[in-house]
N, C-alpha and C. Protein backbone atom coordinates (compact mmCIF):
# COMPACT_ATOMS: atom_id res chain seq x y z
N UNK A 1 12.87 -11.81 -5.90
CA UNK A 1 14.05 -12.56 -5.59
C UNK A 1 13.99 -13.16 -4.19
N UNK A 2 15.23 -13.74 -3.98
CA UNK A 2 15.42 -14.39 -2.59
C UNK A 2 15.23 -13.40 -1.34
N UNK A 3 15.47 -11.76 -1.73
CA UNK A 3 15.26 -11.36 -0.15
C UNK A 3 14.13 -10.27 -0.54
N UNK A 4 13.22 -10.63 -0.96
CA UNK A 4 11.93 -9.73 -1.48
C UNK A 4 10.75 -10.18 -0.18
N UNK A 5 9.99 -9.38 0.16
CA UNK A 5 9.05 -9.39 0.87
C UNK A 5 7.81 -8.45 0.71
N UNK A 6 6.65 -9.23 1.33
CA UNK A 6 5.10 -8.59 0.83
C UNK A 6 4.44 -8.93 1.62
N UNK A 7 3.18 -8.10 1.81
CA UNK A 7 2.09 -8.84 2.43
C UNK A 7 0.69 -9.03 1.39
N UNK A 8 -0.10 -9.98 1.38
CA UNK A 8 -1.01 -10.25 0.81
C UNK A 8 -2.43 -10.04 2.01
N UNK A 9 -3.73 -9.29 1.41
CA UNK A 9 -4.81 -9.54 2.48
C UNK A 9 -5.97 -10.17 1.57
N UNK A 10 -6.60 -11.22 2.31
CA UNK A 10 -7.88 -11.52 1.29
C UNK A 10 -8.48 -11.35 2.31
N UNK A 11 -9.85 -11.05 1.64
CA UNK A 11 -11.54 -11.11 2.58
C UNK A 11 -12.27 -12.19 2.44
N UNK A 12 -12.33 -13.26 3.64
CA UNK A 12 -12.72 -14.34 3.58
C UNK A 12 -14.11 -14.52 4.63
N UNK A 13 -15.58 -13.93 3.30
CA UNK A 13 -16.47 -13.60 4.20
C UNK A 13 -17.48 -14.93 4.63
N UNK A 14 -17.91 -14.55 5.78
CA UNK A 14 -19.71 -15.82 5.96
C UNK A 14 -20.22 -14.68 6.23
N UNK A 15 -21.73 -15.70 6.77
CA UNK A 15 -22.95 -15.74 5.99
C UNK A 15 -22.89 -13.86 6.62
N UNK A 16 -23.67 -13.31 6.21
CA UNK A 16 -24.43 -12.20 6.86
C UNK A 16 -25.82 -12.59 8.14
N UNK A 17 -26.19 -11.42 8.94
CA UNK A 17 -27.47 -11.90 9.51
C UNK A 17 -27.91 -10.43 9.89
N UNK A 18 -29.30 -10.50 9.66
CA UNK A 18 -30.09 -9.38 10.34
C UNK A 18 -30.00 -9.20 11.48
N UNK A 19 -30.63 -7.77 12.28
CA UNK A 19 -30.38 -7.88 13.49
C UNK A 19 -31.91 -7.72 14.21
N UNK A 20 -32.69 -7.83 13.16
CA UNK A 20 -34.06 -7.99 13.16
C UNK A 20 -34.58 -8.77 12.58
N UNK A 21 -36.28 -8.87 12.22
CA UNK A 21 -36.93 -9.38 11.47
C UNK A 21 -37.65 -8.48 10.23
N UNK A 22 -36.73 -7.20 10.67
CA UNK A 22 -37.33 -6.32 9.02
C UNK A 22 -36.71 -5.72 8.59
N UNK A 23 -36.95 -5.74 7.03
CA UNK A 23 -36.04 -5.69 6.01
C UNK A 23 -35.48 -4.23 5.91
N UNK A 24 -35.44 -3.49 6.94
CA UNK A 24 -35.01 -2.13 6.51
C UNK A 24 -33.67 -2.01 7.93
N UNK A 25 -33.93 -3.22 8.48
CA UNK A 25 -32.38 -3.41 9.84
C UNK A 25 -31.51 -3.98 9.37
N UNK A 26 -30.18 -2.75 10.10
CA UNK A 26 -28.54 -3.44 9.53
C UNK A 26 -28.42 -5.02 9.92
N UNK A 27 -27.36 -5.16 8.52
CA UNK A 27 -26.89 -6.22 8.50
C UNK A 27 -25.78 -6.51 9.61
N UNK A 28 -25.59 -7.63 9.71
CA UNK A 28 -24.13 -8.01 10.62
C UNK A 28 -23.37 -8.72 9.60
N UNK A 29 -22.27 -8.56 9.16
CA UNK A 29 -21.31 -9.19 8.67
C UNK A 29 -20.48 -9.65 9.04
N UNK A 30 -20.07 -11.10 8.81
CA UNK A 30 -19.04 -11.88 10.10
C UNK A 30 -18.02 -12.44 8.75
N UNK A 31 -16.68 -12.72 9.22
CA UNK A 31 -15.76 -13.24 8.16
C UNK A 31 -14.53 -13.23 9.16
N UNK A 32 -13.63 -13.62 8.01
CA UNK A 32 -11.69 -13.29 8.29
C UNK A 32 -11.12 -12.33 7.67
N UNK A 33 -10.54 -11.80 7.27
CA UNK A 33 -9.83 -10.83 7.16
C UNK A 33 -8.09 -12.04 7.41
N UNK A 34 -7.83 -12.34 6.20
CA UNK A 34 -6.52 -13.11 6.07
C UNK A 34 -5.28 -11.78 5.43
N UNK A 35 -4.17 -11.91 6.26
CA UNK A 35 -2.67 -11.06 5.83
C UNK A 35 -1.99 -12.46 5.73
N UNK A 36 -1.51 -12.65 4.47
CA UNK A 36 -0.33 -13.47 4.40
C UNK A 36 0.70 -12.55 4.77
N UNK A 37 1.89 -13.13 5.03
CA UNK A 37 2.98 -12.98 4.74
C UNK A 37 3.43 -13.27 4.14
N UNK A 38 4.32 -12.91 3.11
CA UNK A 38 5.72 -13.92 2.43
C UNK A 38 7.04 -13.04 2.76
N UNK A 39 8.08 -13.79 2.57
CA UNK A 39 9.60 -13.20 2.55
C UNK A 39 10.18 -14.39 1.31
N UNK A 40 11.25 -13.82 0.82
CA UNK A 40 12.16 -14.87 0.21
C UNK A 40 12.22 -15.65 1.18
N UNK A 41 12.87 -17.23 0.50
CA UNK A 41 13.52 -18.15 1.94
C UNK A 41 14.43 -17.37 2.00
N UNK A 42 15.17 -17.10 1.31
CA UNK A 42 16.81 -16.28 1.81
C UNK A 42 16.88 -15.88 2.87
N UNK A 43 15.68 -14.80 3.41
CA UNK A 43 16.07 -14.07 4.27
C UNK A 43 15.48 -14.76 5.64
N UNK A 44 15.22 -15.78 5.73
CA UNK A 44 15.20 -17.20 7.10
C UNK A 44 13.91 -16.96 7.79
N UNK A 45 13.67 -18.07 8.32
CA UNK A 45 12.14 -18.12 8.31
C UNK A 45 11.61 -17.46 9.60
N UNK A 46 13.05 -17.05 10.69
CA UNK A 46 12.05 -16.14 11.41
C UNK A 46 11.93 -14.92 11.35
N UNK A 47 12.33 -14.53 10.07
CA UNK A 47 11.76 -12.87 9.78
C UNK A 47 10.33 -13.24 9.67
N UNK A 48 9.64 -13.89 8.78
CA UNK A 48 8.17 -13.88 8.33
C UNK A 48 7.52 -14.12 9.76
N UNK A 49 8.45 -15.00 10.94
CA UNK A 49 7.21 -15.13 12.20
C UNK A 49 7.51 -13.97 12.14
N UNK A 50 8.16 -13.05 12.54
CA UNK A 50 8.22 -12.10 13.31
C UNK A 50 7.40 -11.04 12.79
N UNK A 51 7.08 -11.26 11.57
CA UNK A 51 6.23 -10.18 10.84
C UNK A 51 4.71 -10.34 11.21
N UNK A 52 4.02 -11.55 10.97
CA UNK A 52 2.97 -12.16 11.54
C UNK A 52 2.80 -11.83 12.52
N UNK A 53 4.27 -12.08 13.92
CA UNK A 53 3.43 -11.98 15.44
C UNK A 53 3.42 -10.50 15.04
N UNK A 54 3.51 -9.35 14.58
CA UNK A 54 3.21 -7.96 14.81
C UNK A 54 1.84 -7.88 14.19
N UNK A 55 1.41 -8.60 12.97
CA UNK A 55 0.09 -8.40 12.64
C UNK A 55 -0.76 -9.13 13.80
N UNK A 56 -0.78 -9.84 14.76
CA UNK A 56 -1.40 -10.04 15.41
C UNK A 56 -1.44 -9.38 16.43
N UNK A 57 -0.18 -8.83 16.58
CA UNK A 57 -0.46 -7.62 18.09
C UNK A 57 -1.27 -6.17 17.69
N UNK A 58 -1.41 -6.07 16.25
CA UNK A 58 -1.99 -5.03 15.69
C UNK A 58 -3.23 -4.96 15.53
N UNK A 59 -3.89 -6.01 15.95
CA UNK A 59 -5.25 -6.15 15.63
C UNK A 59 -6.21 -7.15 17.24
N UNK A 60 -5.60 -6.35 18.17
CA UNK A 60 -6.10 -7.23 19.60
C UNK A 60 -7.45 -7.37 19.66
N UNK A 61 -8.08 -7.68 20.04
CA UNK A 61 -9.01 -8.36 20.21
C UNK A 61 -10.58 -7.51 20.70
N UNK A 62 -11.16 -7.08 20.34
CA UNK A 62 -12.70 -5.77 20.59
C UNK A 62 -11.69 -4.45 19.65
N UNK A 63 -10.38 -4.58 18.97
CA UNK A 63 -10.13 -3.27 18.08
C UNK A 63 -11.40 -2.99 17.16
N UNK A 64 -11.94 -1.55 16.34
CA UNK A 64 -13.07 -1.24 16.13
C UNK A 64 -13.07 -0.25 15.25
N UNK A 65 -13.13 0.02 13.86
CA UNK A 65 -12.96 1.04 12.85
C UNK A 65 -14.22 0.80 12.22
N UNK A 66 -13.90 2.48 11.90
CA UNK A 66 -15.27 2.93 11.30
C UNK A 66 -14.99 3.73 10.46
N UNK A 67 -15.49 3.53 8.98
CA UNK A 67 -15.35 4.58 8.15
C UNK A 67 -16.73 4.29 6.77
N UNK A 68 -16.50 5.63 6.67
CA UNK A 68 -18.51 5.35 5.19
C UNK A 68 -19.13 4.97 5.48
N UNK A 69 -19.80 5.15 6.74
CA UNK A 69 -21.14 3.98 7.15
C UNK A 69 -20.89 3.17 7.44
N UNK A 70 -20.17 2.51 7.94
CA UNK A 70 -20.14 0.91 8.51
C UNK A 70 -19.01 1.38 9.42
N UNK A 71 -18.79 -0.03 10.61
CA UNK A 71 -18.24 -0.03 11.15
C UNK A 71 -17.53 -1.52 10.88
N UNK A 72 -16.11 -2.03 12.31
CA UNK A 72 -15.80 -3.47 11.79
C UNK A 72 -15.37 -3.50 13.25
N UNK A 73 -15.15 -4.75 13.79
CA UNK A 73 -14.79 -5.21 15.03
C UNK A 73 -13.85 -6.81 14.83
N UNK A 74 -12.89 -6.82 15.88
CA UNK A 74 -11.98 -7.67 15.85
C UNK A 74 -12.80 -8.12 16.59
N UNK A 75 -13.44 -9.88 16.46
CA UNK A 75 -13.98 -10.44 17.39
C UNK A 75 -13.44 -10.88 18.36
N UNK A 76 -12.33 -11.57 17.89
CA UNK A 76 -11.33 -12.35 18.74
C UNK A 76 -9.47 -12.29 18.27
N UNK A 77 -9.11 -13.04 19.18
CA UNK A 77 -7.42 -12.58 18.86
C UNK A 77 -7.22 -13.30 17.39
N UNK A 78 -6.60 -12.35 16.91
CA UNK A 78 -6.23 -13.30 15.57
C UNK A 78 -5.15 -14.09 15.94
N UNK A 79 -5.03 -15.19 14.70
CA UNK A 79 -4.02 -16.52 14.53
C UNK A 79 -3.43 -16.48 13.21
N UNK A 80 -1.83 -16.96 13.86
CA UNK A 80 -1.51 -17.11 12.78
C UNK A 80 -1.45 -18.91 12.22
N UNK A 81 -1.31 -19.23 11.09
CA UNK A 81 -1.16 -20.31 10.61
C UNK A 81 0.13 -21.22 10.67
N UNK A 82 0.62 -22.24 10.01
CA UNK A 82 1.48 -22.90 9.67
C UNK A 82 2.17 -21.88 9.07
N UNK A 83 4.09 -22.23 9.20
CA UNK A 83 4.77 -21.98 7.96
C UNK A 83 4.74 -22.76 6.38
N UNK A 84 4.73 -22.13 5.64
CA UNK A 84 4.46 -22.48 4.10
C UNK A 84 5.40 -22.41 3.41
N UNK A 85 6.14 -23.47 2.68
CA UNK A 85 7.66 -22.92 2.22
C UNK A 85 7.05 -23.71 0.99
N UNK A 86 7.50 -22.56 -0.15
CA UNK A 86 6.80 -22.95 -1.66
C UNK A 86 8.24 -22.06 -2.69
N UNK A 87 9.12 -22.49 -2.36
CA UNK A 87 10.58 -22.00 -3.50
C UNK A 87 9.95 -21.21 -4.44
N UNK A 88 10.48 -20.13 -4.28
CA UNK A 88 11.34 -19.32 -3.17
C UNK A 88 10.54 -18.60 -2.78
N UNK A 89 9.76 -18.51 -1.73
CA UNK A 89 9.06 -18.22 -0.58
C UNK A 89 8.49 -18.60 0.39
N UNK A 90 8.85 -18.33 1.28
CA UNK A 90 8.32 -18.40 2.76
C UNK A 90 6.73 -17.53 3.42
N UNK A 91 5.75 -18.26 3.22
CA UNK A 91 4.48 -17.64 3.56
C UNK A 91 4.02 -17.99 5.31
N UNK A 92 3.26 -17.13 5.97
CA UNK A 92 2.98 -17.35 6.81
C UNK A 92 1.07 -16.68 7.03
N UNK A 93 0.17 -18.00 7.15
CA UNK A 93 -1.13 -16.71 7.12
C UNK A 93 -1.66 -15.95 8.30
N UNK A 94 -2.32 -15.35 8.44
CA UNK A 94 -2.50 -14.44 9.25
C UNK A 94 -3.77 -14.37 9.68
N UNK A 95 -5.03 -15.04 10.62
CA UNK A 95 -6.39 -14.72 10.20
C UNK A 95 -6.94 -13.70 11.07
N UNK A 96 -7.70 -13.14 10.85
CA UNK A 96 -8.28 -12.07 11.94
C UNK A 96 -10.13 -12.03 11.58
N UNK A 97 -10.32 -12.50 12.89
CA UNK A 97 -11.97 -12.84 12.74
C UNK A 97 -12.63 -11.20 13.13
N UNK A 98 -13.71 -10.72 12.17
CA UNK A 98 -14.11 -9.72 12.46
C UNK A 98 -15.66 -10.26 11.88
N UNK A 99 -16.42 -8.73 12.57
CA UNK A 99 -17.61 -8.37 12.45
C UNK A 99 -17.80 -7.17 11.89
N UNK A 100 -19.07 -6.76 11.00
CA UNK A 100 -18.93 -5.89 10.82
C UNK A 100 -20.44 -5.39 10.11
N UNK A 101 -21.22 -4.19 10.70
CA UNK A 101 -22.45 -3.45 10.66
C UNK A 101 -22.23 -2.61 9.64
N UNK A 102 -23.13 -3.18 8.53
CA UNK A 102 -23.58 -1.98 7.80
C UNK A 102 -24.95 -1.65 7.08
């Protein structure tokens, strides 16, 4: 409905690269890491900034998790996108550039 809210994440990867020249050295994995937002419009469009600027304060910039063998790194500050108004919802995207060894 009009005052429903969610977040959406996709994995929006590039290329991979060795960190050598032999085939038994970790990979580097580079990509985005996208959080939409949505809210109903109902509930006005600066709830969804306000949701966004917190995913971006949540993910500053050298942040660094590790879990099962790999690790991931925030390369840089994430951004958020344009507002997106698609009846009845209000989207806002979210990108967060990371790296990540495994």
């Amino acid at each position: 409905g009009s005052t429903a809210k969610w977040l959406r994440a996709t994995l929006l990867p590039a290329d991979s690269y060795s960190e050598s020249v032999s085939f038994s050295s970790k990979l580097q994995h580079y990509g985005l890491l996208q959080m939409d937002v949505f809210y109903g419009q109902g509930l006005g469009e600066l709830n969804v900034a306000r949701i966004a600027a917190l995913i971006v304060e949540y993910f500053p910039r050298g942040t660094s998790m590790s879990a099962a063998g790999f690790s991931v790194q925030v390369l840089s500050t994430p951004y958020r996108g344009p507002l997106v108004l698609d009846d009845p919802w209000a989207m806002i995207p979210v990108r967060i550039p990371y790296r990540c060894f495994a």
